[in-house]
C-alpha atoms as a PDB file:
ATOM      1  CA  UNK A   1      23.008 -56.148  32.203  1.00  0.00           C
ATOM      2  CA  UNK A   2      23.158 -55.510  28.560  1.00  0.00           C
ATOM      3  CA  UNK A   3      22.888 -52.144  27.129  1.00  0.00           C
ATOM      4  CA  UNK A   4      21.605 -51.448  23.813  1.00  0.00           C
ATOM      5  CA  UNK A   5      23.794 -48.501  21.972  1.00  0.00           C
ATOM      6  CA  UNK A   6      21.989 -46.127  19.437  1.00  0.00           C
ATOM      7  CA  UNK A   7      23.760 -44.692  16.948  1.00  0.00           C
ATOM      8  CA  UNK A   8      24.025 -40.905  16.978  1.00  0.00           C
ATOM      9  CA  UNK A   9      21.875 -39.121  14.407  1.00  0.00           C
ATOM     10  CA  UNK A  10      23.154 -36.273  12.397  1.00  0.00           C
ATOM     11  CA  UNK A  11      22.115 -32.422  13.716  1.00  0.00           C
ATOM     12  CA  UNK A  12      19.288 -31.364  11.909  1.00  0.00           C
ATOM     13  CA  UNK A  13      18.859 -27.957  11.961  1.00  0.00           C
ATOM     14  CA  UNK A  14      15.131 -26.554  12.924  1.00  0.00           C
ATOM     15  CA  UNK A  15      15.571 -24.494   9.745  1.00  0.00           C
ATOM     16  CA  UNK A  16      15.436 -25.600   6.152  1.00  0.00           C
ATOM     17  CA  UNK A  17      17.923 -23.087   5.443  1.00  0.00           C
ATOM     18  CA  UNK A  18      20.530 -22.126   7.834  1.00  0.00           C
ATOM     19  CA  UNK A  19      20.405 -17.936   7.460  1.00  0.00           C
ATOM     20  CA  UNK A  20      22.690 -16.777   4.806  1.00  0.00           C
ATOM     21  CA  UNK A  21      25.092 -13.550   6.148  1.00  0.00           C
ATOM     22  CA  UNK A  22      25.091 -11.200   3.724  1.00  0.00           C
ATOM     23  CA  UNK A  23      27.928  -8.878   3.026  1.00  0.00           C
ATOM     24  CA  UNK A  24      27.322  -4.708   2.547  1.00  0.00           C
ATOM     25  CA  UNK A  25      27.649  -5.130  -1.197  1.00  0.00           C
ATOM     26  CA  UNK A  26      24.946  -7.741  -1.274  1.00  0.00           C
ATOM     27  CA  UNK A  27      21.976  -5.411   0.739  1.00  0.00           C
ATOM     28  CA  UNK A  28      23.138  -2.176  -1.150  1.00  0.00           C
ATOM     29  CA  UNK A  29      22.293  -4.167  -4.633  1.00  0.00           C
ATOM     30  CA  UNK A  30      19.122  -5.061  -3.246  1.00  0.00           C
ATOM     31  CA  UNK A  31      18.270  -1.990  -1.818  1.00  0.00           C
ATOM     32  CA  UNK A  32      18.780  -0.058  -4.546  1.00  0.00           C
ATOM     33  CA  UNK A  33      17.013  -2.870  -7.588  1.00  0.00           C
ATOM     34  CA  UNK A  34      14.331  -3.412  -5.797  1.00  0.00           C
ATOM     35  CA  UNK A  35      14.059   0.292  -3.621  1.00  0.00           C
ATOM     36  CA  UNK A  36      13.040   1.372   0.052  1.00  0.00           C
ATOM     37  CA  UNK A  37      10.560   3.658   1.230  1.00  0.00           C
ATOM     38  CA  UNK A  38      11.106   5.159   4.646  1.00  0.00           C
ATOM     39  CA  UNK A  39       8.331   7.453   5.403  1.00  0.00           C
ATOM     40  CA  UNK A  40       7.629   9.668   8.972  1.00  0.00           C
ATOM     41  CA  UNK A  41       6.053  12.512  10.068  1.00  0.00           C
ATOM     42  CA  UNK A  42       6.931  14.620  13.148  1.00  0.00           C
ATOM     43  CA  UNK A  43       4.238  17.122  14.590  1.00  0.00           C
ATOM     44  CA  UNK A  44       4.001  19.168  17.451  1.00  0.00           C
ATOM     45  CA  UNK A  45       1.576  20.523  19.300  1.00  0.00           C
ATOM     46  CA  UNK A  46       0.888  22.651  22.259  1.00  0.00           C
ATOM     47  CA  UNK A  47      -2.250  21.992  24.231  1.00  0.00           C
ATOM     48  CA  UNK A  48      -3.734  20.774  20.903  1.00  0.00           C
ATOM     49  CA  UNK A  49      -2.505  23.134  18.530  1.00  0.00           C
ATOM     50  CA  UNK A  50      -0.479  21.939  15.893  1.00  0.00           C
ATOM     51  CA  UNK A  51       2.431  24.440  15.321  1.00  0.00           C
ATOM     52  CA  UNK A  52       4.941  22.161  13.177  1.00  0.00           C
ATOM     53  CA  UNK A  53       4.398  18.875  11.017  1.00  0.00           C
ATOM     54  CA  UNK A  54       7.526  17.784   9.123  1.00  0.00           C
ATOM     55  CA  UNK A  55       6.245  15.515   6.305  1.00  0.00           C
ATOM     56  CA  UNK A  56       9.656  13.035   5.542  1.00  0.00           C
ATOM     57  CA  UNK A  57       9.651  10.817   2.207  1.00  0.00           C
ATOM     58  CA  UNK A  58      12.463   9.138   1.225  1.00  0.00           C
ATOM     59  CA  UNK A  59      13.098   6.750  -1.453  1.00  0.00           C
ATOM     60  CA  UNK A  60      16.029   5.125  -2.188  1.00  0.00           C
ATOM     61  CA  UNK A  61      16.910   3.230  -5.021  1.00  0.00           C
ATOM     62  CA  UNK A  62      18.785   3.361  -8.246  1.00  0.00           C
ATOM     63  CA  UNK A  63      18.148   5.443 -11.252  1.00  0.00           C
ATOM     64  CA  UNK A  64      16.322   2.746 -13.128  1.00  0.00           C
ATOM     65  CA  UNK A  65      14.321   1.740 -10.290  1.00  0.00           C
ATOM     66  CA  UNK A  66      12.992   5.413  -9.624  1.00  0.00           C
ATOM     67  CA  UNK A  67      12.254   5.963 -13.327  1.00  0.00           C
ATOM     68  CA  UNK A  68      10.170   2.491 -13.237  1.00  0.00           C
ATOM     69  CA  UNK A  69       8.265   4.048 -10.370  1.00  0.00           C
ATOM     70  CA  UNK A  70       7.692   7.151 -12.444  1.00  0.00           C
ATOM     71  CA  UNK A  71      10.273   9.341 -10.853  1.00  0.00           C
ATOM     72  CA  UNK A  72      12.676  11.751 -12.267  1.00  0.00           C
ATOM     73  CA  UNK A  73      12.625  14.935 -11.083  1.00  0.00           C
ATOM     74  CA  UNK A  74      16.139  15.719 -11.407  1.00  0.00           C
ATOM     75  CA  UNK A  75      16.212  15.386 -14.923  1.00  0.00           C
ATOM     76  CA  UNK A  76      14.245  18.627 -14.751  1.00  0.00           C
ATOM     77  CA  UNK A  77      16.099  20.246 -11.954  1.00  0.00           C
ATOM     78  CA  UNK A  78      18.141  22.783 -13.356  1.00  0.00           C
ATOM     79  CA  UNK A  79      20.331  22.332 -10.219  1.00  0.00           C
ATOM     80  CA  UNK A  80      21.013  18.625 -10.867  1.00  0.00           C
ATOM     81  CA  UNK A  81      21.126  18.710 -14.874  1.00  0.00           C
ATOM     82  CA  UNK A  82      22.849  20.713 -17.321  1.00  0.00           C
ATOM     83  CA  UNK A  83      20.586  20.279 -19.810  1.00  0.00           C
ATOM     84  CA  UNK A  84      17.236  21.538 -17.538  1.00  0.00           C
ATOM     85  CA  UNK A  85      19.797  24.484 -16.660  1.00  0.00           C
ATOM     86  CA  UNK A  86      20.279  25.187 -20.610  1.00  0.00           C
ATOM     87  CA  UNK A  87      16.300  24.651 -21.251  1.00  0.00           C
ATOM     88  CA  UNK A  88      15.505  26.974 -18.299  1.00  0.00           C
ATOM     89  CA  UNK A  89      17.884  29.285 -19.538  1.00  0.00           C
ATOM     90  CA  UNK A  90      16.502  28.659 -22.986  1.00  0.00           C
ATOM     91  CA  UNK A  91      12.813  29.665 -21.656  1.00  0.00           C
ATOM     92  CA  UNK A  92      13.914  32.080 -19.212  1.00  0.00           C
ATOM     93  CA  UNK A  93      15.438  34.182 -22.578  1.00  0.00           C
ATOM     94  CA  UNK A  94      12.853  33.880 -24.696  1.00  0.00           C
ATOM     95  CA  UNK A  95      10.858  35.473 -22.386  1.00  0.00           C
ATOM     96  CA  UNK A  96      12.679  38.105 -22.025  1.00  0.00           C
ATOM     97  CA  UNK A  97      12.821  38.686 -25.740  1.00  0.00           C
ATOM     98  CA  UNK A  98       8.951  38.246 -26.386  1.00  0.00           C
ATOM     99  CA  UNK A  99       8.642  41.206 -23.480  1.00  0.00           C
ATOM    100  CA  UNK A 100      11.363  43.397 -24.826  1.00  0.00           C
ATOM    101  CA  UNK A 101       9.859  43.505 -28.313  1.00  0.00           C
ATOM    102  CA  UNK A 102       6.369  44.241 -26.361  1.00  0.00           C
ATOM    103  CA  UNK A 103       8.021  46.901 -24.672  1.00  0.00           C
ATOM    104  CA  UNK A 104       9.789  48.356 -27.562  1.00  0.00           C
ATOM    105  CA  UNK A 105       6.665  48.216 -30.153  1.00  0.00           C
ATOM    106  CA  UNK A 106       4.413  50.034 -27.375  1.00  0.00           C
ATOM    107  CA  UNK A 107       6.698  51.874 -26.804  1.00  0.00           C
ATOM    108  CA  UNK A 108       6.983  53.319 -30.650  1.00  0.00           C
ATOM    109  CA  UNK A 109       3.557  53.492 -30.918  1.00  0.00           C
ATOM    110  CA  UNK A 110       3.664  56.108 -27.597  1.00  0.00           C
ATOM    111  CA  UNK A 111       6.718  58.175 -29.063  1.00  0.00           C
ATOM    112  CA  UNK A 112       4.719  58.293 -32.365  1.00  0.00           C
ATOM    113  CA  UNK A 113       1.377  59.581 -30.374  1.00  0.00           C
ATOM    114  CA  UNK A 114       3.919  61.905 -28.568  1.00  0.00           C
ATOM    115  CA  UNK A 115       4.990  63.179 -32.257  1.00  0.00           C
ATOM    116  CA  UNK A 116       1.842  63.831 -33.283  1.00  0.00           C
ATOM    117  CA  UNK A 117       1.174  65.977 -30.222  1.00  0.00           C
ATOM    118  CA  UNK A 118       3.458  67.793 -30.269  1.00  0.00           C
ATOM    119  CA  UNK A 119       3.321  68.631 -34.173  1.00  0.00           C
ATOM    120  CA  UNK A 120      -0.673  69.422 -33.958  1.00  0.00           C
END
């Protein structure tokens, strides 16, 4: 009895690519170039009324990711930049200026009227 002998193939994996691992640096850069939406709502109701809905949108991503997407609200958040606070300031005082002279020239024209009265 003669037996024939095959040689062994090589493992060939049922994947082109075996699957990379990626390391926490690696998903954070992606994450944050190319951005992630997570969106949700919550609502409850009681015997079909709705008494609550919590709308939750979150985007994260980087600064120049958010821009591209036409975000940047905290460049106008005068809690989140110092220069919104000083142009919020800025407008806030002006303002207050354009009423005070208001105030102070209607107010001159009633102490004149009050003059008059009182001289007639």
């Amino acid at each position: 009895m003669t037996r024939s002998v095959h040689p062994v193939e090589a493992y060939e994996p049922l994947e082109p690519y075996p699957p990379r691992t990626a390391n926490l640096a690696d998903i954070l850069e992606r994450i944050l170039d190319k951005g992630v939406v997570i969106a949700g709502d919550i609502k409850i109701d009681l015997l079909d009324i709705e008494l609550l809905t919590i709308r939750v949108r979150l985007f994260i991503s980087s600064v120049d990711t958010a821009r591209k997407a036409g975000i940047d609200w905290w460049e106008t958040e005068p809690a989140l930049s110092s220069r919104a606070a000083h142009d919020a300031l800025y407008d806030e005082n002006k303002r207050l200026r354009e009423r005070l002279t208001e105030l102070e020239t209607s107010g001159h024209h009633r102490h004149d009227r009050q003059k008059e009265t009182e001289q007639a």
